[in-house]
C-alpha atoms as a PDB file:
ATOM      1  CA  UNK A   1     134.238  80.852 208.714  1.00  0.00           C
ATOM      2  CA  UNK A   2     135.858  78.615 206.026  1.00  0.00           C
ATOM      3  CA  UNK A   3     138.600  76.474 207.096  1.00  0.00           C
ATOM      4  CA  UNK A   4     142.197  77.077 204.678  1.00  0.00           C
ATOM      5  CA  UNK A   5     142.786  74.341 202.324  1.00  0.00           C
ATOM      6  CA  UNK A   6     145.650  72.581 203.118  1.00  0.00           C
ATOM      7  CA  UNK A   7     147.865  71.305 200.159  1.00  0.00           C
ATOM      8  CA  UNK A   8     147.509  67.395 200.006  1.00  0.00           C
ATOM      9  CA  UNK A   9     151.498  66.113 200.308  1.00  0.00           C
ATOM     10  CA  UNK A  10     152.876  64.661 197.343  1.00  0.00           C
ATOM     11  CA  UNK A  11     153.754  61.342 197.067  1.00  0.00           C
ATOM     12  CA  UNK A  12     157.392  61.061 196.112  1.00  0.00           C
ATOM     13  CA  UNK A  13     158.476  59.634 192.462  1.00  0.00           C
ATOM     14  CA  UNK A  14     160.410  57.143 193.896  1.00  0.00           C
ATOM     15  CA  UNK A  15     157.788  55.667 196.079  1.00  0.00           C
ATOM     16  CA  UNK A  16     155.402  55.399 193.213  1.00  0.00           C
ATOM     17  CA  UNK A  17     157.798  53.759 191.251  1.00  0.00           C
ATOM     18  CA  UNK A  18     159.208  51.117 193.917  1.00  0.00           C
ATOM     19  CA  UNK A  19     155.432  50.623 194.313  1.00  0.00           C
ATOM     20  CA  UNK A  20     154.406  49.754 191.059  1.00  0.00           C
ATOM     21  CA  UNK A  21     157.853  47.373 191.116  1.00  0.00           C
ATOM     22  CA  UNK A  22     156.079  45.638 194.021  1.00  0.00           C
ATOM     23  CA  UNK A  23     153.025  45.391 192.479  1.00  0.00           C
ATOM     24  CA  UNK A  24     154.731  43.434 189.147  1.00  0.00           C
ATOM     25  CA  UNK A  25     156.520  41.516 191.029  1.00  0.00           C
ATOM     26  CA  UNK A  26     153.506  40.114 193.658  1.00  0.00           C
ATOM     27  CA  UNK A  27     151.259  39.939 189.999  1.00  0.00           C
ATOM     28  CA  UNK A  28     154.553  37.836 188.501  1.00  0.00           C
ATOM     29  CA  UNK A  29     154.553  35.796 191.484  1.00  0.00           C
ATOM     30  CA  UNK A  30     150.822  35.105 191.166  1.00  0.00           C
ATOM     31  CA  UNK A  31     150.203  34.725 187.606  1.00  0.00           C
ATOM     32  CA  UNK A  32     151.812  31.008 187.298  1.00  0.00           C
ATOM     33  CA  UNK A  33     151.293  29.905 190.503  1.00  0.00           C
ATOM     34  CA  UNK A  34     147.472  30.422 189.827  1.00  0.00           C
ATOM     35  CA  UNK A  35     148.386  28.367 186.657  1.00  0.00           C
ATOM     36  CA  UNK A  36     147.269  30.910 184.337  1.00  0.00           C
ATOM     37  CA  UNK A  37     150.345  30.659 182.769  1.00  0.00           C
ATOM     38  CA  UNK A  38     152.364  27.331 182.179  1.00  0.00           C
ATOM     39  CA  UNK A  39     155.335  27.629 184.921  1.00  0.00           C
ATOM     40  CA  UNK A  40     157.651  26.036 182.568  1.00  0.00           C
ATOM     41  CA  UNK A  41     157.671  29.014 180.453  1.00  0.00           C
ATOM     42  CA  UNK A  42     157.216  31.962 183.225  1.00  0.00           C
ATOM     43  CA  UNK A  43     158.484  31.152 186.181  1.00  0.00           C
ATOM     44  CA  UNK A  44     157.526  32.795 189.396  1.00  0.00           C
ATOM     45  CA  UNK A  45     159.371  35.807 190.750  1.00  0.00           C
ATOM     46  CA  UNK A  46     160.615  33.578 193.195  1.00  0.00           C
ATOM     47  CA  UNK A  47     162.241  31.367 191.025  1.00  0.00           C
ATOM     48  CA  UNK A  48     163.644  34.291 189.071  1.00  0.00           C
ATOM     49  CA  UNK A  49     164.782  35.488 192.027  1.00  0.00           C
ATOM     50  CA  UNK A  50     167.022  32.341 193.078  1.00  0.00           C
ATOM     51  CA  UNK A  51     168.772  31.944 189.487  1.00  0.00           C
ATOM     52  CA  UNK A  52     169.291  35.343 189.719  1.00  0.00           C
ATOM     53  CA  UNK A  53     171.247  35.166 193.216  1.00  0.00           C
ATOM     54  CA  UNK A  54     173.109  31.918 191.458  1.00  0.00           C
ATOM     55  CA  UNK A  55     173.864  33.607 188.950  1.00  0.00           C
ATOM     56  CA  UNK A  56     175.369  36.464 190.851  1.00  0.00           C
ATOM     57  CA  UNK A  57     177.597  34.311 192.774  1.00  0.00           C
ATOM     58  CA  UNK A  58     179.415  32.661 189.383  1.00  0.00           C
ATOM     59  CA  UNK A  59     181.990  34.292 187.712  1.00  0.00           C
ATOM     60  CA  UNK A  60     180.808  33.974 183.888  1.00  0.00           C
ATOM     61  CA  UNK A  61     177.319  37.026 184.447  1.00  0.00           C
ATOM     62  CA  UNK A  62     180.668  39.259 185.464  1.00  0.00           C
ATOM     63  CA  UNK A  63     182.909  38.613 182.505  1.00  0.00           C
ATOM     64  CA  UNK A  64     179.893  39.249 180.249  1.00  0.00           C
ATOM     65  CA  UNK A  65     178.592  41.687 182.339  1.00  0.00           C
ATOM     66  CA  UNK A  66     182.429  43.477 181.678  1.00  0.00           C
ATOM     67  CA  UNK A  67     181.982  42.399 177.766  1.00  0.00           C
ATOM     68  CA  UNK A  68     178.814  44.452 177.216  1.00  0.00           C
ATOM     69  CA  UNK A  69     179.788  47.302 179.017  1.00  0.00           C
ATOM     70  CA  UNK A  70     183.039  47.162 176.733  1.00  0.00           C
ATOM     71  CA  UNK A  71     181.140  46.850 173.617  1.00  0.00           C
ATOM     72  CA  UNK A  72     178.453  49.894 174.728  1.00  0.00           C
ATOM     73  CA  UNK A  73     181.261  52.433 175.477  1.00  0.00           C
ATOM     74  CA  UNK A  74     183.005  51.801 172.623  1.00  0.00           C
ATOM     75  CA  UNK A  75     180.389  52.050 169.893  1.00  0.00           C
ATOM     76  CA  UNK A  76     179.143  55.367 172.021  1.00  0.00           C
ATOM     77  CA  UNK A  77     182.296  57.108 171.896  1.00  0.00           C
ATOM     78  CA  UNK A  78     182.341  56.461 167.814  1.00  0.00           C
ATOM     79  CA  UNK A  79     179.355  57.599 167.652  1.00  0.00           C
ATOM     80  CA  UNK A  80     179.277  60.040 169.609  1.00  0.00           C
ATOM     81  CA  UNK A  81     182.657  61.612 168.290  1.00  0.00           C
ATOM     82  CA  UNK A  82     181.767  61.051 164.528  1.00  0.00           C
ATOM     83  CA  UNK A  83     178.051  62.601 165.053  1.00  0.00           C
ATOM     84  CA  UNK A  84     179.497  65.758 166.578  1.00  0.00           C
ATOM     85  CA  UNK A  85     182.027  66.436 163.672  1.00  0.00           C
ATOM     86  CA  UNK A  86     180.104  65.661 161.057  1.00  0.00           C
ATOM     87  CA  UNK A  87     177.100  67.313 162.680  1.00  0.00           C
ATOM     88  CA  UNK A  88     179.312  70.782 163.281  1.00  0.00           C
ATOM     89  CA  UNK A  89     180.205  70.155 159.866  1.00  0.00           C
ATOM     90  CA  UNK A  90     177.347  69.696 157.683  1.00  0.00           C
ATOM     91  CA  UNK A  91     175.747  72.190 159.258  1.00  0.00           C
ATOM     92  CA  UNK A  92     178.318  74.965 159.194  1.00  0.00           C
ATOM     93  CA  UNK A  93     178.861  74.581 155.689  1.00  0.00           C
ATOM     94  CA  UNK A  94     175.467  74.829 153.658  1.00  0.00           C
ATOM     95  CA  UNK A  95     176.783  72.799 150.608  1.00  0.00           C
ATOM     96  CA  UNK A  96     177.419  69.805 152.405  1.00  0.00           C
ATOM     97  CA  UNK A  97     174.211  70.090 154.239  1.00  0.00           C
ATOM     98  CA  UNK A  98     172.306  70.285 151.209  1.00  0.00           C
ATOM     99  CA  UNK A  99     174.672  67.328 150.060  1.00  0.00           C
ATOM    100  CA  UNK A 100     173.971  64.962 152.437  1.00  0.00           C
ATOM    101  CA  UNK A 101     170.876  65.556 153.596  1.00  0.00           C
ATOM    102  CA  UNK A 102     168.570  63.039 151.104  1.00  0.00           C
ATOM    103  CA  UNK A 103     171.390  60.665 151.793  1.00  0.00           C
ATOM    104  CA  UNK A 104     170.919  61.065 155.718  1.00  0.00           C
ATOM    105  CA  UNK A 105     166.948  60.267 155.250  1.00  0.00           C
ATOM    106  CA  UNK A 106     167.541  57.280 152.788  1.00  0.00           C
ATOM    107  CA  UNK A 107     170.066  55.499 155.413  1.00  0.00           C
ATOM    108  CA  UNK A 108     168.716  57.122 158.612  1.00  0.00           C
ATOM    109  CA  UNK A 109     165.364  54.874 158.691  1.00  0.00           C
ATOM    110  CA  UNK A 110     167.066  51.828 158.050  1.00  0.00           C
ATOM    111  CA  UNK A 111     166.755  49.089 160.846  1.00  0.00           C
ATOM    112  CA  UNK A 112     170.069  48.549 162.347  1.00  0.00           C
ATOM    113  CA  UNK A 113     168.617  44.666 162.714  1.00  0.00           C
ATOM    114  CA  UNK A 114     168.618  44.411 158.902  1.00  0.00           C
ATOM    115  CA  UNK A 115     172.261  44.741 159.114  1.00  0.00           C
ATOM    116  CA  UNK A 116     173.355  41.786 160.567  1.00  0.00           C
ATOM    117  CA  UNK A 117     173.716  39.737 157.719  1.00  0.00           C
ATOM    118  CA  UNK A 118     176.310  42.061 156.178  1.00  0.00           C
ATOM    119  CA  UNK A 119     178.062  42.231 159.915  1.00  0.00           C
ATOM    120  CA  UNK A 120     178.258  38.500 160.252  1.00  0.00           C
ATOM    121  CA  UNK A 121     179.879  38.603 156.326  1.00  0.00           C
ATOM    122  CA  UNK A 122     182.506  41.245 157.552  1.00  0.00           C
ATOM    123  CA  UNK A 123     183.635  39.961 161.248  1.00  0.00           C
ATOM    124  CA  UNK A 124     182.149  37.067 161.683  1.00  0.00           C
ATOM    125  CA  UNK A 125     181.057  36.462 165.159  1.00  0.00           C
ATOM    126  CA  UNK A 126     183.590  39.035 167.094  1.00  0.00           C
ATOM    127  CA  UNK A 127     182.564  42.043 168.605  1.00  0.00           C
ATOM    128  CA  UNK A 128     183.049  44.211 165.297  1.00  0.00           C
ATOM    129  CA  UNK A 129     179.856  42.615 164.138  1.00  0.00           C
ATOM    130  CA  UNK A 130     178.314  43.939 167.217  1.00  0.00           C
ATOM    131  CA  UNK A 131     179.866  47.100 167.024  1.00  0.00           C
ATOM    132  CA  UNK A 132     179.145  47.847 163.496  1.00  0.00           C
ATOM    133  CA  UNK A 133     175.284  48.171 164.501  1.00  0.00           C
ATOM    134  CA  UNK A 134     175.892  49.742 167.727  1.00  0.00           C
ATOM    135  CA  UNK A 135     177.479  52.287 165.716  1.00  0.00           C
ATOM    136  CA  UNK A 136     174.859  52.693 163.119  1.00  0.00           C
ATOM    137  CA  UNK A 137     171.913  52.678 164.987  1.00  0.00           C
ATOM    138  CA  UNK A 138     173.405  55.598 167.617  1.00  0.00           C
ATOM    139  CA  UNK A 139     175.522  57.503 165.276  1.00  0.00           C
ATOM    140  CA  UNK A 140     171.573  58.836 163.822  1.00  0.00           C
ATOM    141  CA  UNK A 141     170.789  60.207 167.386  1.00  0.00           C
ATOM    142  CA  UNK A 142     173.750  62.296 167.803  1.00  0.00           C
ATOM    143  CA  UNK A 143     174.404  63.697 163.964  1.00  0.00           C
ATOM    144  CA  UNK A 144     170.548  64.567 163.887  1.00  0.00           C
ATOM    145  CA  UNK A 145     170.631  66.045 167.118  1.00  0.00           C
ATOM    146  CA  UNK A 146     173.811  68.524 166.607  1.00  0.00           C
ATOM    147  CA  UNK A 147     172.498  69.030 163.301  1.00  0.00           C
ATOM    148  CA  UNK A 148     169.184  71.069 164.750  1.00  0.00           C
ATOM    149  CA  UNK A 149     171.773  72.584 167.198  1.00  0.00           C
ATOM    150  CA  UNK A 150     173.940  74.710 164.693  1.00  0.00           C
ATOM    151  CA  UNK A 151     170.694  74.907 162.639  1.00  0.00           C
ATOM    152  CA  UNK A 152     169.472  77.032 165.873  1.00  0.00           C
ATOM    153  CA  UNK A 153     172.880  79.746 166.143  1.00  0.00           C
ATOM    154  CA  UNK A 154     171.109  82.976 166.514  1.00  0.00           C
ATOM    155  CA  UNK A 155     171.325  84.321 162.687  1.00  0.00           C
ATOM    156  CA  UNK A 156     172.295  87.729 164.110  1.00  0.00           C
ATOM    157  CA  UNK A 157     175.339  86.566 166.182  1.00  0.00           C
ATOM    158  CA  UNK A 158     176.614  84.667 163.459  1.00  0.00           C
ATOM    159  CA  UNK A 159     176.521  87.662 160.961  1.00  0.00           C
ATOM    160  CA  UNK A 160     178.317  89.882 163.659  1.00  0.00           C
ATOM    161  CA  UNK A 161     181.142  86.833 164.213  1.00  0.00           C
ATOM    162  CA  UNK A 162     181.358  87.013 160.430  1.00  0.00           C
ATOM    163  CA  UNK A 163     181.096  91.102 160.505  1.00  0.00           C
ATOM    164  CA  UNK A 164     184.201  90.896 162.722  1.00  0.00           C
ATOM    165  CA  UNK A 165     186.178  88.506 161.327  1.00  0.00           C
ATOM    166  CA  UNK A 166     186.330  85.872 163.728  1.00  0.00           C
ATOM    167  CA  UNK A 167     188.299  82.671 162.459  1.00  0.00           C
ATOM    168  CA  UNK A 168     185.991  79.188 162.083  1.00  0.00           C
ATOM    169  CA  UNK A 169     187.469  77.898 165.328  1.00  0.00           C
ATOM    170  CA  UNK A 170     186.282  80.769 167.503  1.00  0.00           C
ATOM    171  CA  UNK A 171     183.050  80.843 165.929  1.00  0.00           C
ATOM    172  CA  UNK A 172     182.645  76.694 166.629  1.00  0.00           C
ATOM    173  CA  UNK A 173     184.052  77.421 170.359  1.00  0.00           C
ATOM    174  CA  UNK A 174     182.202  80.783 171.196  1.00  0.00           C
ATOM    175  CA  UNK A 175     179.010  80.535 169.041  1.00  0.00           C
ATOM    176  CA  UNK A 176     178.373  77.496 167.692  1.00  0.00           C
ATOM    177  CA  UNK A 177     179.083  74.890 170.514  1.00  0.00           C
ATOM    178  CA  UNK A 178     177.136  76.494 173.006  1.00  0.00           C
ATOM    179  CA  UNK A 179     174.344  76.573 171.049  1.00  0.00           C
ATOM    180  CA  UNK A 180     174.500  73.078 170.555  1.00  0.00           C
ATOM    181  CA  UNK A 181     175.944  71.688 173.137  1.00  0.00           C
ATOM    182  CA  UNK A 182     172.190  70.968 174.857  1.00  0.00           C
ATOM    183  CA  UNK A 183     171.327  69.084 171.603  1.00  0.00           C
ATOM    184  CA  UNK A 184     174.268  67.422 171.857  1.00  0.00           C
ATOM    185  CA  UNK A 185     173.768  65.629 174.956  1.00  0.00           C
ATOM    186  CA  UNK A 186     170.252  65.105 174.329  1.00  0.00           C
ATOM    187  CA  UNK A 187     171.616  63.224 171.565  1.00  0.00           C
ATOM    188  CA  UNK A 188     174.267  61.042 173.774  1.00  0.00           C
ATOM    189  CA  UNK A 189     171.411  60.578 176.082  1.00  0.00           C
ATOM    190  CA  UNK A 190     169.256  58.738 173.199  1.00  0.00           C
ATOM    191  CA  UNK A 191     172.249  57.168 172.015  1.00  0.00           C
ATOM    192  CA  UNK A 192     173.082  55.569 174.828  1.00  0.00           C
ATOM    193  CA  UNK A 193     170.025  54.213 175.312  1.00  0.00           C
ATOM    194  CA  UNK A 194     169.930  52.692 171.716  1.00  0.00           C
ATOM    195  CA  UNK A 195     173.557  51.295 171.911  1.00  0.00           C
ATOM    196  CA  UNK A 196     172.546  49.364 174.857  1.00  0.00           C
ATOM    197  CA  UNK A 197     169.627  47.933 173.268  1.00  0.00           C
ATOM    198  CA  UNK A 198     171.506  47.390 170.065  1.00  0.00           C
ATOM    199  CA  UNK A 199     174.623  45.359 172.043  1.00  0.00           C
ATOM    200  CA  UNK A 200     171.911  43.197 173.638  1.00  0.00           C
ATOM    201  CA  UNK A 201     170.594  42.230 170.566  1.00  0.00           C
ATOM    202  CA  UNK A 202     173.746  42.192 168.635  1.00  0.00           C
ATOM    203  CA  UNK A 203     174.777  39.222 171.132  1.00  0.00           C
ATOM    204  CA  UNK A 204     171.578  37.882 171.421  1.00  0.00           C
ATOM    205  CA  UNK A 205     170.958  37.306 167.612  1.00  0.00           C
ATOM    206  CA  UNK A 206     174.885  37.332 166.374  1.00  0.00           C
ATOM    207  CA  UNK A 207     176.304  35.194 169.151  1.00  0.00           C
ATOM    208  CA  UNK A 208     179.076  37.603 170.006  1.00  0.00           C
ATOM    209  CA  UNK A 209     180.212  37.514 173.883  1.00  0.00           C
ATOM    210  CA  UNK A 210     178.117  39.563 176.544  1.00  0.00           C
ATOM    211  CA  UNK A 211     174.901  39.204 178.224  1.00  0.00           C
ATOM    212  CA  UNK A 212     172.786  38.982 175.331  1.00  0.00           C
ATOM    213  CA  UNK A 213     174.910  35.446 174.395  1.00  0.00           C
ATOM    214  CA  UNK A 214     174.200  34.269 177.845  1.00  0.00           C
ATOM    215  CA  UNK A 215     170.005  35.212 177.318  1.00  0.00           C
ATOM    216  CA  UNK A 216     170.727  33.211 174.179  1.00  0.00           C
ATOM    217  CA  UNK A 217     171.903  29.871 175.889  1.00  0.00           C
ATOM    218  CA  UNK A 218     170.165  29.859 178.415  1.00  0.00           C
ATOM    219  CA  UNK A 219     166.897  29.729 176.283  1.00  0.00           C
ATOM    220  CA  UNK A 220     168.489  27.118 174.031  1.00  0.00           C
ATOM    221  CA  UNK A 221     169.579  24.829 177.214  1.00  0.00           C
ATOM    222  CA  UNK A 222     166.183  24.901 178.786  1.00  0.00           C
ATOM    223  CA  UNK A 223     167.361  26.904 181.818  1.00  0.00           C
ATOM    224  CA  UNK A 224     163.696  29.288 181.892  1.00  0.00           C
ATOM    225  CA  UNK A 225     164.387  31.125 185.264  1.00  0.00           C
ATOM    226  CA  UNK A 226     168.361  31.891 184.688  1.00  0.00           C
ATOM    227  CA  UNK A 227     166.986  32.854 181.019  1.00  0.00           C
ATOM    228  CA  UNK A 228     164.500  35.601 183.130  1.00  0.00           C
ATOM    229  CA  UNK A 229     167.122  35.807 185.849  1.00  0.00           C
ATOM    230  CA  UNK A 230     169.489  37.522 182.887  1.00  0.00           C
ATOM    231  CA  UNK A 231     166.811  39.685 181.138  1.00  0.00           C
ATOM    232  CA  UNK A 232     166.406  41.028 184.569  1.00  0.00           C
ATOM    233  CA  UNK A 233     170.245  42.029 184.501  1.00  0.00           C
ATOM    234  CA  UNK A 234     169.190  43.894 181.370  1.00  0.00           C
ATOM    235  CA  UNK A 235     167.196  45.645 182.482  1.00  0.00           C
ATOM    236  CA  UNK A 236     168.859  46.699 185.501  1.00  0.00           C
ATOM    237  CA  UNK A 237     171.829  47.860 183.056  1.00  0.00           C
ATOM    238  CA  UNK A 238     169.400  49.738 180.838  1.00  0.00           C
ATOM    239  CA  UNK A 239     167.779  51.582 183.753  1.00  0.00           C
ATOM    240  CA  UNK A 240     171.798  52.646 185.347  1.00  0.00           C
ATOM    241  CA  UNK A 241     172.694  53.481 181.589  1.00  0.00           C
ATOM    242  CA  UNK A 242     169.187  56.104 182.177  1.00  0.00           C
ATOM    243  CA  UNK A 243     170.540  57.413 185.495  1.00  0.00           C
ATOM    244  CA  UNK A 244     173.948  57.816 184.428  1.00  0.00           C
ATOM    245  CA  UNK A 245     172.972  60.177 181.258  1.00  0.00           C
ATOM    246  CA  UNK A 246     170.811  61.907 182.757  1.00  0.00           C
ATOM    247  CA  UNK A 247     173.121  62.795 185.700  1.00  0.00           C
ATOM    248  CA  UNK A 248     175.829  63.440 183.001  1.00  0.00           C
ATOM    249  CA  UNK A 249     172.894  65.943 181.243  1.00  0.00           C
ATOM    250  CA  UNK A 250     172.372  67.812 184.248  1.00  0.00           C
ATOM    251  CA  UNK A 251     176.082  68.000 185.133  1.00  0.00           C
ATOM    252  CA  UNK A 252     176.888  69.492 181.898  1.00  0.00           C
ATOM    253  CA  UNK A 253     174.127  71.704 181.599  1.00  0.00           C
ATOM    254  CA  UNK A 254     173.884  72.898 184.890  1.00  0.00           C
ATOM    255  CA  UNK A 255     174.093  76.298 182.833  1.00  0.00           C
ATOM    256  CA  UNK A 256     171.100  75.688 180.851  1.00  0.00           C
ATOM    257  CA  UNK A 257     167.414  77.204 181.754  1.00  0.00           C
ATOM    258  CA  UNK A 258     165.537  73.900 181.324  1.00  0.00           C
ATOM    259  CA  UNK A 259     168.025  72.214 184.055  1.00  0.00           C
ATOM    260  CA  UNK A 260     168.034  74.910 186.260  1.00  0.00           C
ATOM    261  CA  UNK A 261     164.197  75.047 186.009  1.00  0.00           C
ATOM    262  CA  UNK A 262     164.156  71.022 186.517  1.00  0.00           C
ATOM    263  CA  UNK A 263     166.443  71.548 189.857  1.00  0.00           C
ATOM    264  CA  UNK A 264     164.814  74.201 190.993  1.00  0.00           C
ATOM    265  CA  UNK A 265     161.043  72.667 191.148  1.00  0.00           C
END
């Protein structure tokens, strides 16, 4: 008689992940200390480790810590706003969609990077400049996203909200919102993702105050491991900017098949 095949236990995400952590770390640590790699220009984790717990202890990672975060929530709430009007708008009303839409693929592609020049002409070094491609770069994600959301409204609802007369704001609040509103925060999800990335690079290349300045000089003054130390701070902030939209995403569609499906497996 056979013996019943037991289902091997799954290994949990989280432990996979904190183990391949470990394992970049412990290769990190290994790499210039085998002097494979000059460790003037990657330090060991250990290093890394100790400018990072300096750095922790001063007061100037906080302030631009506080700066980025300042810039990031302000370019995503432009964006997000403007990419959710515009996005019920143009695509309510087929004229404007048909309008806009070769202008939308002529600007959409172009690099938010390739904008600085004109930012630095118009504000100088002050956050604005910063802003300005923040704004640009997510404002895509959300319009494009909302865009396919009133482009999917159920033809036959909309014809009977049209049959019976219902006025444009109770077709946007009863039809058209909840059709989109998945698409929508998909959208703020990528967005926020790409206005981090953009404020980062904003201060890093424009000079503007935030974490990217202090990447900036800290490379220029020679200071390798609080240069690594800050990247790492990046990082960090890029991953909590992940866990924080996609908690938002499942908070606010909690109604939604594909979260209940996700929560339910």
């Amino acid at each position: 008689m056979s013996r019943p095949i037991r289902p091997r236990a799954q290994v949990p995400a989280w432990v996979l992940g904190a183990a391949g952590i470990l394992t970049f770390l412990a290769v990190l640590e290994a790499v210039p200390r085998s002097g494979l790699v000059d460790a003037r220009f990657l330090p060991p984790t250990s290093q890394i480790t100790a400018a990072l717990a300096e750095r922790l202890r001063g007061g100037d990672l906080w302030v631009a810590l506080g700066q980025t975060l300042t810039t990031w929530v302000i370019g995503l709430a432009i964006s997000l706003v403007a990419g959710v009007v515009l996005g019920v708008l143009f695509g309510m009303v087929p004229v404007l969609r048909r309008a806009t839409a070769s202008t939308i693929e002529f600007l959409r592609p172009v690099p938010s990077v390739a904008l600085i020049p004109v930012a630095v002409l118009l504000y100088g070094t002050t956050m604005q400049s910063t802003l300005l491609l923040v704004v640009y770069a997510s404002f895509w994600q959300v319009l494009l996203q909302v865009l396919a959301g009133v482009g999917d409204v159920d033809p036959v609802a909309n014809d009977t909200a049209r049959s019976f007369r219902f006025s444009l704001m109770t077709r946007v609040r009863t039809l058209v919102w909840p059709t989109a509103l998945p698409y929508a925060v998909t959208g703020l999800r990528l967005a926020a993702s790409v206005a981090l990335i953009l404020t980062v690079t904003g201060e890093l290349l424009i000079g503007t105050p935030g974490i990217g300045r202090l990447i900036g000089v800290a490379r220029e003054s020679g200071a390798v491991p609080a240069m690594y130390a800050l990247v790492v701070v990046a990082g960090m902030l890029g991953v909590a900017v992940n866990l924080l939209a996609r908690a938002f995403e499942s908070r606010a569609l909690f109604w939604h098949p594909s979260v209940r499906g996700e929560v339910a497996a």
